[in-house]
N, C-alpha and C. Protein backbone atom coordinates (compact mmCIF):
# COMPACT_ATOMS: atom_id res chain seq x y z
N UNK A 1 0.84 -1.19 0.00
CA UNK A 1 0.00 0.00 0.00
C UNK A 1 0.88 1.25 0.00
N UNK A 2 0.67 2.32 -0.85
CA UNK A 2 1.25 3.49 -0.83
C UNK A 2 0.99 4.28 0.60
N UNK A 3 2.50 4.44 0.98
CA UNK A 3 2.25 5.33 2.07
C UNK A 3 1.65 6.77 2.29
N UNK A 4 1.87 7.29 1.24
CA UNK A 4 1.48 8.57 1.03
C UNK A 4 -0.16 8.80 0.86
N UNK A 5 -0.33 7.90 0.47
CA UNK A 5 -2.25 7.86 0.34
C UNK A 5 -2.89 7.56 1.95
N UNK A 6 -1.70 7.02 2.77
CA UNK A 6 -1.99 6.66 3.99
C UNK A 6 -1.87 7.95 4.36
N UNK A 7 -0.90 8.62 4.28
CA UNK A 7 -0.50 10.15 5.35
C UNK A 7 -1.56 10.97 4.57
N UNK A 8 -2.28 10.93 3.42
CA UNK A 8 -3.28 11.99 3.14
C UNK A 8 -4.43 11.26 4.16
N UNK A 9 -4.52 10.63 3.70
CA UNK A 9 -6.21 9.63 4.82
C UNK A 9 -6.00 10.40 5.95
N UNK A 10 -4.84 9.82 6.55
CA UNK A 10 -4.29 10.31 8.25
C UNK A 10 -4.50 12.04 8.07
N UNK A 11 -4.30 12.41 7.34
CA UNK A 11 -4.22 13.97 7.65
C UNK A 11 -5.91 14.41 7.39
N UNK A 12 -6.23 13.66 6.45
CA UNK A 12 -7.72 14.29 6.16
C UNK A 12 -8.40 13.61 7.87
N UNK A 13 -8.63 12.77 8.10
CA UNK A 13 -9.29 12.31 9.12
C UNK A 13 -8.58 13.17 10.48
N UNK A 14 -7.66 13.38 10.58
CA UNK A 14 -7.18 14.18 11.48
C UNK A 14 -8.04 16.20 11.81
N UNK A 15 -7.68 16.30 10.65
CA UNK A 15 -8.63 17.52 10.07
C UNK A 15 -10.08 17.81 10.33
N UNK A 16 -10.77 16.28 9.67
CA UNK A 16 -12.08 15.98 10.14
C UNK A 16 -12.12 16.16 11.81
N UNK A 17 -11.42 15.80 12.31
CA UNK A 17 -11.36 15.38 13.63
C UNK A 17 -11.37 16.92 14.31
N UNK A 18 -10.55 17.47 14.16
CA UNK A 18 -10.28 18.87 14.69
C UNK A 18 -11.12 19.84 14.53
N UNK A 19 -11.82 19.96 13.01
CA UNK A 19 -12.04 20.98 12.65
C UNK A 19 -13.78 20.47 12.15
N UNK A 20 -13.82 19.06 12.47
CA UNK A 20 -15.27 18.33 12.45
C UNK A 20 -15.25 18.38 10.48
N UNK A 21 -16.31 17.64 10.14
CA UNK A 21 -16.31 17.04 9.08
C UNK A 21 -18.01 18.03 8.48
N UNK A 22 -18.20 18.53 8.70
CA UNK A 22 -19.33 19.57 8.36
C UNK A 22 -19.14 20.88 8.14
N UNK A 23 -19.32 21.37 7.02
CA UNK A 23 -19.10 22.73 6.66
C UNK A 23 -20.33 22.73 5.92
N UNK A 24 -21.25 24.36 6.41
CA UNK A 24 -22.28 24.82 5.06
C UNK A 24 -21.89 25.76 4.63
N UNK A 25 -21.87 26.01 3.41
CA UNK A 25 -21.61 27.27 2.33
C UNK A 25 -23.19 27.89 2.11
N UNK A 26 -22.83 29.08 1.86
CA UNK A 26 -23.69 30.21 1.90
C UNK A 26 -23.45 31.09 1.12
N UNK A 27 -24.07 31.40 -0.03
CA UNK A 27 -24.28 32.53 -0.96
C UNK A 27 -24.89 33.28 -1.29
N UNK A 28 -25.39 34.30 -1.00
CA UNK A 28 -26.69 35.27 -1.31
C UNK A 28 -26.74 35.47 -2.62
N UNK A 29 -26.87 34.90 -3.86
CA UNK A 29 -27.23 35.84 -5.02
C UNK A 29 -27.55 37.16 -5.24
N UNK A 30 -28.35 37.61 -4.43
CA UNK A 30 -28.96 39.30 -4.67
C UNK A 30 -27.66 39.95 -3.83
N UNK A 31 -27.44 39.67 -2.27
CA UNK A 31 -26.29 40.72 -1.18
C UNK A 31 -24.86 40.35 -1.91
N UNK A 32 -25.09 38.98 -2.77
CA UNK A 32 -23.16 38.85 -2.68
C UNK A 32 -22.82 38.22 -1.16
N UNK A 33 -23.43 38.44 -0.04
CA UNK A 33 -22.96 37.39 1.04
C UNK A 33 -22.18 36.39 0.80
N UNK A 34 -21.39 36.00 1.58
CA UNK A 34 -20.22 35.08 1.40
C UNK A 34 -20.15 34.23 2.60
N UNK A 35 -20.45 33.15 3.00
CA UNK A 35 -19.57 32.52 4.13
C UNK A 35 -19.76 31.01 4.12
N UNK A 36 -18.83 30.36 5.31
CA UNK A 36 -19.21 29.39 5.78
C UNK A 36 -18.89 29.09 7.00
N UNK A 37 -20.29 28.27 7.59
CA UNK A 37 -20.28 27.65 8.79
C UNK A 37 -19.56 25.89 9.25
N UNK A 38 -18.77 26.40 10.02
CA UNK A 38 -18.15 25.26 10.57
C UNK A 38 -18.21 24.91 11.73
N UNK A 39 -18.08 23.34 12.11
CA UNK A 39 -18.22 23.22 13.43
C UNK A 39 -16.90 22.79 13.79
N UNK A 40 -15.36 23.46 14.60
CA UNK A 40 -14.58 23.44 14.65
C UNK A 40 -14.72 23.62 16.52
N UNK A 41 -13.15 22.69 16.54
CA UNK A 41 -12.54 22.82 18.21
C UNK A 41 -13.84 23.06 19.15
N UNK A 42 -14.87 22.11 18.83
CA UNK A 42 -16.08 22.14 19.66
C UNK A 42 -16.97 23.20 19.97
N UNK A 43 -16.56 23.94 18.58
CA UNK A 43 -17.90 24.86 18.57
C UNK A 43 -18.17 25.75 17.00
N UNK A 44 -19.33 26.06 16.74
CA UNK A 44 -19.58 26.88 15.69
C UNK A 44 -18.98 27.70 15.52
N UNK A 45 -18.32 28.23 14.33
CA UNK A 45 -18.21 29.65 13.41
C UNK A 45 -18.67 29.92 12.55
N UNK A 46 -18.76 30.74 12.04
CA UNK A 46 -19.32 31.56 10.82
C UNK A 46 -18.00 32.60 9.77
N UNK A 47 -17.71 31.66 9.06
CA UNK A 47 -16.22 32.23 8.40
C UNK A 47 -16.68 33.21 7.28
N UNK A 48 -15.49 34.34 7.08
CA UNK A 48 -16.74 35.33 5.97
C UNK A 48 -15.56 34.28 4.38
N UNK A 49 -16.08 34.34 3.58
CA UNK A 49 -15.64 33.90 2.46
C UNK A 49 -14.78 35.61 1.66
N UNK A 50 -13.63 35.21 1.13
CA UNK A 50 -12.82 36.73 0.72
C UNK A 50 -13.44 36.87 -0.84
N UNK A 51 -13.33 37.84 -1.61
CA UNK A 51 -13.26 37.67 -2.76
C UNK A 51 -12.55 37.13 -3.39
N UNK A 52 -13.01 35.88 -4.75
CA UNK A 52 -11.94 35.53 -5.20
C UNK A 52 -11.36 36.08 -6.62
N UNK A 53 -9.93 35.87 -6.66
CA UNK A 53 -9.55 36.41 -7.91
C UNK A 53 -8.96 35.03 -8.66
N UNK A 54 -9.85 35.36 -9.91
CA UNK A 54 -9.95 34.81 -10.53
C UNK A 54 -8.76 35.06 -12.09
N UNK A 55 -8.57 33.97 -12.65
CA UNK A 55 -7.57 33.70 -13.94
C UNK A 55 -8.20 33.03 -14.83
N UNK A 56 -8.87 34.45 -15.95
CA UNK A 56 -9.00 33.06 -17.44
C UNK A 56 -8.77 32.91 -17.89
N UNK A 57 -8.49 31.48 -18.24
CA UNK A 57 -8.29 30.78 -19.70
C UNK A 57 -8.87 30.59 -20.77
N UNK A 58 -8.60 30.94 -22.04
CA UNK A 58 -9.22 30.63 -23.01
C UNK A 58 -9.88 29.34 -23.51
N UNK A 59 -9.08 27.87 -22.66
CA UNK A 59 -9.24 26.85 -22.51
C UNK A 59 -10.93 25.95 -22.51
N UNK A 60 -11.01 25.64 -23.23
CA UNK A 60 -12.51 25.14 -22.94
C UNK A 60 -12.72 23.19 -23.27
N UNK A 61 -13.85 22.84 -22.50
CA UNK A 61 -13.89 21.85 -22.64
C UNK A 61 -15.43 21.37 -22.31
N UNK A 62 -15.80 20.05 -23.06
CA UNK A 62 -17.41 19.91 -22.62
C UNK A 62 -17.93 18.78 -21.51
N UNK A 63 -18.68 19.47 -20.91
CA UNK A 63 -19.18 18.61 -19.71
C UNK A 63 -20.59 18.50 -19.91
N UNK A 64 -21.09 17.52 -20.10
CA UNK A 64 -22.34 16.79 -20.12
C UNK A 64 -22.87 17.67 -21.31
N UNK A 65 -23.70 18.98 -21.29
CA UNK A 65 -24.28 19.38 -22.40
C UNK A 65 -23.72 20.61 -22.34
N UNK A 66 -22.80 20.70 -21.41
CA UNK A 66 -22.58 22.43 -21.38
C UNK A 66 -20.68 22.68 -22.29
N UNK A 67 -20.33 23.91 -22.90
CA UNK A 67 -19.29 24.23 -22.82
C UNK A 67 -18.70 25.01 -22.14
N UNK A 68 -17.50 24.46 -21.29
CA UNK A 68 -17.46 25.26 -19.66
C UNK A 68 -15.86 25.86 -20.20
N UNK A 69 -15.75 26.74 -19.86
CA UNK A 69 -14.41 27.54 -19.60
C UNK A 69 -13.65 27.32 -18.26
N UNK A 70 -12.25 27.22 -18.54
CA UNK A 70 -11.23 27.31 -17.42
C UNK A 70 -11.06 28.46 -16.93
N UNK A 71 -10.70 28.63 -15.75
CA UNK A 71 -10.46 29.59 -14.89
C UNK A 71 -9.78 29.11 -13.72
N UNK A 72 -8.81 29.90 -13.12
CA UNK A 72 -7.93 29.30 -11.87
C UNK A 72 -7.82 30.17 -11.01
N UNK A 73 -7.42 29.66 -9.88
CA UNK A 73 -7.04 31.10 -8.46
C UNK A 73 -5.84 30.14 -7.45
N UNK A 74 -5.98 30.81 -6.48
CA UNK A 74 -4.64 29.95 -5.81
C UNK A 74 -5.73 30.45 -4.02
N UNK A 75 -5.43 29.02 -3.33
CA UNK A 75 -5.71 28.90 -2.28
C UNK A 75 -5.15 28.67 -1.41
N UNK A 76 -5.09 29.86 -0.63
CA UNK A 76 -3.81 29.82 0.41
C UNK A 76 -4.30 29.28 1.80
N UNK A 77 -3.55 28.41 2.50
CA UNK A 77 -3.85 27.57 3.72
C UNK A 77 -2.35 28.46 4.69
N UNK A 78 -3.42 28.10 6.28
CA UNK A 78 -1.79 28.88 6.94
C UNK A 78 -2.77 28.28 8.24
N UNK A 79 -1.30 27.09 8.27
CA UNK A 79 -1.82 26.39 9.73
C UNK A 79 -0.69 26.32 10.68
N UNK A 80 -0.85 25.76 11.73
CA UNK A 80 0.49 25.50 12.31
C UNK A 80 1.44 25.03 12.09
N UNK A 81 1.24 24.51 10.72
CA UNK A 81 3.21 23.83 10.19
C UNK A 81 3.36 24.64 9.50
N UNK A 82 2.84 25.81 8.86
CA UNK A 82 3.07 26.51 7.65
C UNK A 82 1.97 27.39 7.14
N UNK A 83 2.68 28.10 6.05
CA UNK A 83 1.65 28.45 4.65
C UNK A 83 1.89 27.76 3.58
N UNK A 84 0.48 27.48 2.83
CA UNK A 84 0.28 26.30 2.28
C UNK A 84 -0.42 27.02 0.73
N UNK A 85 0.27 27.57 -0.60
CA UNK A 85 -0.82 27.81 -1.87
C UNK A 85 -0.92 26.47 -2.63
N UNK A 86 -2.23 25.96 -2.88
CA UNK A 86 -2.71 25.24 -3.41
C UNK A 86 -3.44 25.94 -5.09
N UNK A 87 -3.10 25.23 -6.00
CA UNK A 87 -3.59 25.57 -7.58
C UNK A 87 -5.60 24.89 -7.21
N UNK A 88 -6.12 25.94 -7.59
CA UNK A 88 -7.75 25.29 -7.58
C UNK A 88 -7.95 25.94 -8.97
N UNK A 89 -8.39 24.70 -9.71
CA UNK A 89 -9.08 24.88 -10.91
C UNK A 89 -10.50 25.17 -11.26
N UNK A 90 -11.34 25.93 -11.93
CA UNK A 90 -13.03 25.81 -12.11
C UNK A 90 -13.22 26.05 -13.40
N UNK A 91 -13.73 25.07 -13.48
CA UNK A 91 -15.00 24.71 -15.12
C UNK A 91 -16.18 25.36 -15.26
N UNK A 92 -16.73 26.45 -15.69
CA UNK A 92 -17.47 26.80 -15.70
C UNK A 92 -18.61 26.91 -16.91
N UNK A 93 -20.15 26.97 -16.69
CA UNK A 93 -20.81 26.77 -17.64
C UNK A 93 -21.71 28.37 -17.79
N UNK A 94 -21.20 29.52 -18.78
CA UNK A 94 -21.83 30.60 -19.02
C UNK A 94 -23.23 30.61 -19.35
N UNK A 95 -23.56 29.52 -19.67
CA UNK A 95 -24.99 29.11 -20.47
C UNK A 95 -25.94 29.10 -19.20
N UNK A 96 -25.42 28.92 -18.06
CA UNK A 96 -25.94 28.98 -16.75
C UNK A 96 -25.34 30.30 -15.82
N UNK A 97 -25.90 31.56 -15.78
CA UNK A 97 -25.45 32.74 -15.46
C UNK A 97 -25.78 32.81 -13.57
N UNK A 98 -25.46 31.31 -12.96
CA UNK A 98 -25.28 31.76 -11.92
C UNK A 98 -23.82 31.48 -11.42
N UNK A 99 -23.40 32.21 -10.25
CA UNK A 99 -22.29 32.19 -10.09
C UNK A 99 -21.19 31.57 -8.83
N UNK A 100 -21.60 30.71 -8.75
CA UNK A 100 -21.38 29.97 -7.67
C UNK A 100 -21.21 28.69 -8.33
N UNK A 101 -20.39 27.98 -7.24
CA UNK A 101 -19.85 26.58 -7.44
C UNK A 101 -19.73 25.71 -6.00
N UNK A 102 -18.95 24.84 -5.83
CA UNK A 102 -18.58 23.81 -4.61
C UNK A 102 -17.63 24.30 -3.83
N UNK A 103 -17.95 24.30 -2.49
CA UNK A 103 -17.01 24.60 -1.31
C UNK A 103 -16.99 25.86 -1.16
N UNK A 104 -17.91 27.02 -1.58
CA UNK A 104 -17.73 28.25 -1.75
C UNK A 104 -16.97 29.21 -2.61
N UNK A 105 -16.83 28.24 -3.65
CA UNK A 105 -16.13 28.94 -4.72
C UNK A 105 -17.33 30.10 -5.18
N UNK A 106 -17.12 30.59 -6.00
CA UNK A 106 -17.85 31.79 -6.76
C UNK A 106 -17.16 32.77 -7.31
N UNK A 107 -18.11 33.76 -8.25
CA UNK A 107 -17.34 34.70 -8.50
C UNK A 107 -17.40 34.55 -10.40
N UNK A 108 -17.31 33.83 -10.82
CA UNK A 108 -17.07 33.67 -11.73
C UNK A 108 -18.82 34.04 -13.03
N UNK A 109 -18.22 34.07 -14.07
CA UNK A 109 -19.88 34.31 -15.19
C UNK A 109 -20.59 32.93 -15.57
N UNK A 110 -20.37 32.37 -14.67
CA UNK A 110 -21.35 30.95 -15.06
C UNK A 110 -21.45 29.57 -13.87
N UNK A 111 -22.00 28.87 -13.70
CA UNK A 111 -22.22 28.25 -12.87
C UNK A 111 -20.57 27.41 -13.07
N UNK A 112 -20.13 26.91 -11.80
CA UNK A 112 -18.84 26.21 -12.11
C UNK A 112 -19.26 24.06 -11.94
N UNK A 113 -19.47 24.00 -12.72
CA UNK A 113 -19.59 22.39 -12.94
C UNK A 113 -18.45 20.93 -12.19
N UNK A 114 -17.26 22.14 -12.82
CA UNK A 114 -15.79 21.18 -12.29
C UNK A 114 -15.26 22.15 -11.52
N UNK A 115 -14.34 21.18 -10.58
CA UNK A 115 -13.46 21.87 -9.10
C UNK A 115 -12.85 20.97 -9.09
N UNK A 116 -11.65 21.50 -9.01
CA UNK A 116 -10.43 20.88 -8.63
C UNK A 116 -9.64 21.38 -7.93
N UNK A 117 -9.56 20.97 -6.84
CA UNK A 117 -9.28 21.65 -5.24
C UNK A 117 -8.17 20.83 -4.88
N UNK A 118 -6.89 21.20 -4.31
CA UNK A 118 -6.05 20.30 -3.70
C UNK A 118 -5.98 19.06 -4.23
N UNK A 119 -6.27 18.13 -3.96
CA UNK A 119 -6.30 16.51 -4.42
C UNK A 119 -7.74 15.67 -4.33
N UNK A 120 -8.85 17.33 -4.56
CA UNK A 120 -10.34 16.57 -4.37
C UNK A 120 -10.35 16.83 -6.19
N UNK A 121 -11.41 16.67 -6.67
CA UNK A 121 -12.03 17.05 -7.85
C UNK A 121 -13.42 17.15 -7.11
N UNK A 122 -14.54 17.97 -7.71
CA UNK A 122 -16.10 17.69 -7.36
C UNK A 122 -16.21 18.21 -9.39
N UNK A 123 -17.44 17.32 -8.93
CA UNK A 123 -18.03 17.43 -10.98
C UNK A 123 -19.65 17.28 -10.57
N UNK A 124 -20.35 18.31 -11.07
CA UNK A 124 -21.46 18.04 -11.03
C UNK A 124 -22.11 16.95 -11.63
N UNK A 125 -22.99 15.94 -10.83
CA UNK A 125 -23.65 14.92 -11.92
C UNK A 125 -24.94 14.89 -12.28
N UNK A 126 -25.56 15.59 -12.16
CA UNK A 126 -26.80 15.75 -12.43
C UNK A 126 -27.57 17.57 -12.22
N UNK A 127 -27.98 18.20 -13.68
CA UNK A 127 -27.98 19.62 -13.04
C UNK A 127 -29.90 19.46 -14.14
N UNK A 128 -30.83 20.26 -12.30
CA UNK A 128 -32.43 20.53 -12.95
C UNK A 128 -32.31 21.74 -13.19
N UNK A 129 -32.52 22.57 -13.80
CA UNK A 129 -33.44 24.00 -13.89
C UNK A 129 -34.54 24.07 -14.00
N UNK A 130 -35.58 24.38 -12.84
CA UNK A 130 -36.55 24.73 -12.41
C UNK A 130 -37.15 26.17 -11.98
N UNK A 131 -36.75 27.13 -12.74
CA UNK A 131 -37.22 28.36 -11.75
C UNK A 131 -38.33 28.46 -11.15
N UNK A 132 -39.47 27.67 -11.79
CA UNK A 132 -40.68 27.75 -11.46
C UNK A 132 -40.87 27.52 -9.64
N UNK A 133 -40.40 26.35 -8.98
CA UNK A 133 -40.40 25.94 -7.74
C UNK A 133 -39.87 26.77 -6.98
N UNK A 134 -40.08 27.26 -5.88
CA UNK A 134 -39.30 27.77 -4.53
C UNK A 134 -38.58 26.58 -3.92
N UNK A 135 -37.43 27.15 -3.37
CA UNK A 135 -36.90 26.73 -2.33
C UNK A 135 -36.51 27.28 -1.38
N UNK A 136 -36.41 27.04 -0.36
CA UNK A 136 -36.70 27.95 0.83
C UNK A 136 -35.09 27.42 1.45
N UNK A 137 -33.99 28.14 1.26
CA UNK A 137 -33.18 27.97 1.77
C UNK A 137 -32.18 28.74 3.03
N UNK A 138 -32.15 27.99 3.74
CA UNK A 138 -32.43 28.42 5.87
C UNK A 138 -30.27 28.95 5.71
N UNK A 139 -30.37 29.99 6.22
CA UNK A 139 -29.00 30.84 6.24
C UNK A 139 -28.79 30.40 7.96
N UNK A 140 -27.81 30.06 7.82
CA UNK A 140 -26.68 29.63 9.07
C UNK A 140 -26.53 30.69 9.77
N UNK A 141 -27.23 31.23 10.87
CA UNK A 141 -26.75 31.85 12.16
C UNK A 141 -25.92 31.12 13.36
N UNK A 142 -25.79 30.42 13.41
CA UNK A 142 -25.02 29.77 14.66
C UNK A 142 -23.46 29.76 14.82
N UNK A 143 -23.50 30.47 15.47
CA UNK A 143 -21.55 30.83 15.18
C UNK A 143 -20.68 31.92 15.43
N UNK A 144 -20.17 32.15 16.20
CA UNK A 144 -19.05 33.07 16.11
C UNK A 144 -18.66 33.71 14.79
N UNK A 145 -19.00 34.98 14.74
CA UNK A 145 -18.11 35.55 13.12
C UNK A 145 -17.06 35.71 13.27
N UNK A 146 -16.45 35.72 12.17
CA UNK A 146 -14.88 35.86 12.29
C UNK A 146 -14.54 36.02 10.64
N UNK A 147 -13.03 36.33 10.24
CA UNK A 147 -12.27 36.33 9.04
C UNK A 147 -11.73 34.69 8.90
N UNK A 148 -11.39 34.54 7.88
CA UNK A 148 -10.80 33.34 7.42
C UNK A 148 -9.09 33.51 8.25
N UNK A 149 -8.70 34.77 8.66
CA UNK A 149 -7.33 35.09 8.91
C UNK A 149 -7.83 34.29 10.21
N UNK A 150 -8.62 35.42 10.86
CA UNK A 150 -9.01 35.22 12.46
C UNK A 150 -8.78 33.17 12.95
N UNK A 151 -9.21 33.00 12.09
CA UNK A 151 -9.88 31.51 12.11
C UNK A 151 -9.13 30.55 11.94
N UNK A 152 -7.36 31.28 11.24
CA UNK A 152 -6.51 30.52 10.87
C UNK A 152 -5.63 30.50 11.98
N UNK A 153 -5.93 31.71 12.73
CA UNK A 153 -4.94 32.21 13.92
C UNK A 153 -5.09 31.73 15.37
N UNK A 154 -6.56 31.50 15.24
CA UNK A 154 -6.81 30.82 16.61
C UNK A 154 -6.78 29.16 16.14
N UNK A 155 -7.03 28.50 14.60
CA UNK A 155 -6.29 27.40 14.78
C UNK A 155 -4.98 26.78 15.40
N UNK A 156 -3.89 27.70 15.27
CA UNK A 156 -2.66 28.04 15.32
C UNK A 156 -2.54 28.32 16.60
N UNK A 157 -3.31 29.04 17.46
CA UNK A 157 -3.05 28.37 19.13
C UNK A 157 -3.52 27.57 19.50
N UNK A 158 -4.68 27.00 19.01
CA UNK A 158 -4.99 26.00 19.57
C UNK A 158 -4.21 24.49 19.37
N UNK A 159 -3.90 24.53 18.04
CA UNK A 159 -2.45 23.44 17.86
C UNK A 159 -1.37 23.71 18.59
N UNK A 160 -0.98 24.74 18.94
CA UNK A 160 0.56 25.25 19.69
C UNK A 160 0.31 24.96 21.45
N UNK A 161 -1.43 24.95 21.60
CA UNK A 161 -1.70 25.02 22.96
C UNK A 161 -1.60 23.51 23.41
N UNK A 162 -1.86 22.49 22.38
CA UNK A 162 -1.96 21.53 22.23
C UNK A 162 -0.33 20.76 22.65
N UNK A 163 0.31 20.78 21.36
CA UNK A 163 1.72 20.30 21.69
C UNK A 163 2.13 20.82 23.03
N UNK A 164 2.23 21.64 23.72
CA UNK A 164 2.60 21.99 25.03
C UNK A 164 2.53 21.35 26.03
């Protein structure tokens, strides 16, 4: 067995462990709102999501019925061993003018189909358009607000408080 697929497992489950395995993303279409709720070090936050900047490519490719455009950004991690930029890729479909994608990506002129995040991929597999229906979707109050900095910083004592 590859060890290295072992130390990602170990690190993802570790992660899960710390920082709990539940995150909701939150997007306002009309405010632009940004965040997500996590349940971390035994308790809720409410992280604000930054703007992202985005890189396009002329690059295109087809996913199911749509032709989605490339676009890239860089995702910076800063934990207690380090700072960490990760390449995140998004596929996006203009033919669908909303702007949001997986894990709180957004930002972009079309719905994003493909993500390629660190060593995840997400691909949409199945997409309805319905405008006709409501959905009544419930916004996450429970939580401490904070910055993504804030959030990285009190990770960072709480690991340092830890080893001690």
């Amino acid at each position: 067995m590859d060890s290295k697929l072992d130390e990602d497992k170990i690190s993802t489950m570790v992660s899960e462990i710390l920082l709990g395995g539940n995150q909701i993303y939150f997007y306002d279409l009309k405010t632009k709102e940004s965040f997500y709720q996590i349940d971390a070090y035994g308790e809720f936050f409410i992280i604000e999501n930054q703007k992202i900047e985005w890189d396009y490519s002329k690059e295109t490719k087809q996913i199911g019925d749509y032709v989605c455009h490339k676009a890239t950004t860089m995702y910076r991690v800063e934990n207690a061993k380090g700072v960490f930029n990760h390449n995140v890729t998004a596929w996006y479909a203009t033919e669908i003018p909303i702007n949001v994608g997986p894990r709180g990506y957004h930002g972009l002129p079309g719905l994003i189909l493909e993500l390629q995040e660190f060593k995840r991929n997400y691909v949409v597999s199945k997409i309805e358009l319905n405008p006709e229906e409501k959905i009544n979707i419930i916004k996450p109050k429970k939580g401490k607000r904070m910055t993504q900095k804030e959030f990285d910083e009190l990770g960072k004592t709480i690991c340092f408080s830890r080893k001690q």
